[in-house]
Protein backbone atom coordinates (compact mmCIF):
# COMPACT_ATOMS: atom_id res chain seq x y z
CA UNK A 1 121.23 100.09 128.14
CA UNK A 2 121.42 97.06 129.62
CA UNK A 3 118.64 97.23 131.82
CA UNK A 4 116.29 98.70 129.37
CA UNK A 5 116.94 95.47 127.32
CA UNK A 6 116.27 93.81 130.23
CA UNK A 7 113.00 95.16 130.95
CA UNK A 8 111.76 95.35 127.70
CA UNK A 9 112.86 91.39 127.43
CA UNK A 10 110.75 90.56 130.77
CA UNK A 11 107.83 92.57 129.58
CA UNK A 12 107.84 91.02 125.92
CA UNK A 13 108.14 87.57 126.99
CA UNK A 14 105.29 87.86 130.08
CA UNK A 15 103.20 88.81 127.49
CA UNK A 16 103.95 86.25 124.70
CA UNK A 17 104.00 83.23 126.85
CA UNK A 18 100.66 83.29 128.10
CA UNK A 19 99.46 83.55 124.43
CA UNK A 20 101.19 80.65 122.94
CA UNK A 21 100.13 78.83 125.43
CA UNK A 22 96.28 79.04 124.83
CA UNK A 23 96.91 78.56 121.57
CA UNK A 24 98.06 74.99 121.93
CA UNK A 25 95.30 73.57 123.66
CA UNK A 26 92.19 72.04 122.08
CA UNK A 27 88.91 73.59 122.20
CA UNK A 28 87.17 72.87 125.40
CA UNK A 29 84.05 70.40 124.95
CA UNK A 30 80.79 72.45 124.85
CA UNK A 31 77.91 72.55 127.01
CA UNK A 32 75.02 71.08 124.03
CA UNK A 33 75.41 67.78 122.94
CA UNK A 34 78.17 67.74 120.01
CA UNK A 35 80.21 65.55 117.47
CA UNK A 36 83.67 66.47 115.92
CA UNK A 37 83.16 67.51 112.39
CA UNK A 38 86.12 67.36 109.64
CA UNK A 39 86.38 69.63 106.72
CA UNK A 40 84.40 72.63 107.34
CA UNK A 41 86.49 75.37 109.12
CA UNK A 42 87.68 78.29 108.23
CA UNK A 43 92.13 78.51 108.55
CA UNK A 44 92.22 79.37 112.21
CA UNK A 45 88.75 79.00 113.37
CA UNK A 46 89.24 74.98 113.85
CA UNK A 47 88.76 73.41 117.58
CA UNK A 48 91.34 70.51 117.02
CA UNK A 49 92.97 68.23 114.90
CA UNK A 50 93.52 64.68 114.10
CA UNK A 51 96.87 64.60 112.63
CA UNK A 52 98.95 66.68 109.78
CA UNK A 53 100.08 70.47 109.37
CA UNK A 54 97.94 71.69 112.69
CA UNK A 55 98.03 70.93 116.49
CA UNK A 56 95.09 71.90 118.02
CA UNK A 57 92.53 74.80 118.54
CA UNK A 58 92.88 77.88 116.05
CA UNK A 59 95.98 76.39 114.07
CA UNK A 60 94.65 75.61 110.52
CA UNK A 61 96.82 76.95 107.63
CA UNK A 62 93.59 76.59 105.05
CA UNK A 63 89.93 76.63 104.89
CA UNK A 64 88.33 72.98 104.96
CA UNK A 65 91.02 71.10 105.47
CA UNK A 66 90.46 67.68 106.08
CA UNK A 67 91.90 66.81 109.38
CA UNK A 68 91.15 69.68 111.44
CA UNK A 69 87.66 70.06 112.86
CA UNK A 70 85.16 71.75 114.81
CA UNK A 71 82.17 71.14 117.09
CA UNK A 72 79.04 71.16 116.14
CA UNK A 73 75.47 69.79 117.11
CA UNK A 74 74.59 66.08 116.91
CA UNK A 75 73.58 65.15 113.61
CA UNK A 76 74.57 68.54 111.89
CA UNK A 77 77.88 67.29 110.29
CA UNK A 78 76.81 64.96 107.85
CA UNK A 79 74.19 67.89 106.65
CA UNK A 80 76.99 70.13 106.06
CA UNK A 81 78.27 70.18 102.57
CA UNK A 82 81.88 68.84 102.95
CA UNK A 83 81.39 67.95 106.57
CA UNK A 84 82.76 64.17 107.69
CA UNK A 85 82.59 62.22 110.71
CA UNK A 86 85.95 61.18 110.23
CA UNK A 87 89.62 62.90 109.41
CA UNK A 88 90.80 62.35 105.90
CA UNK A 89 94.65 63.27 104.60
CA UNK A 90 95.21 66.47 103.58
């Protein structure tokens, strides 16, 4: 018994590891030209975050929130309807 616990410990925690780990890290920069913009993802689709309930990359609890953001093209954010150039408190 002990060994199957063993095992099945190992194989659980190979494959969780890996996973928490990506989801910690920020969104890596993108190849077109781009500006962080605040207030327009979706819970969990966000690249980063300034400050507040989130970390980084894929961690937002809602939809819009404030001080999590996402890339998009220069120029674009301010032409999105509740899209900011800068974080704001939740």
């Amino acid at each position: 018994m002990n060994t199957r616990f063993l095992v099945a410990s190992a194989l659980a925690a190979a494959i969780a590891i890996p996973a928490a780990a990506s989801a910690q890290a920020p969104a890596k920069a993108p190849e077109f030209k781009a500006e962080k913009c605040y207030g327009v993802s979706k819970a969990g689709k966000n690249d980063c975050a300034s400050a507040g309930n989130n970390s980084c990359g894929g961690t937002a609890r809602r939809d819009a929130d404030p001080a999590a953001w996402v890339y998009v093209p220069v120029g674009m954010c301010e032409r999105i309807t509740g899209g900011s150039m800068t974080p704001k408190k939740a």
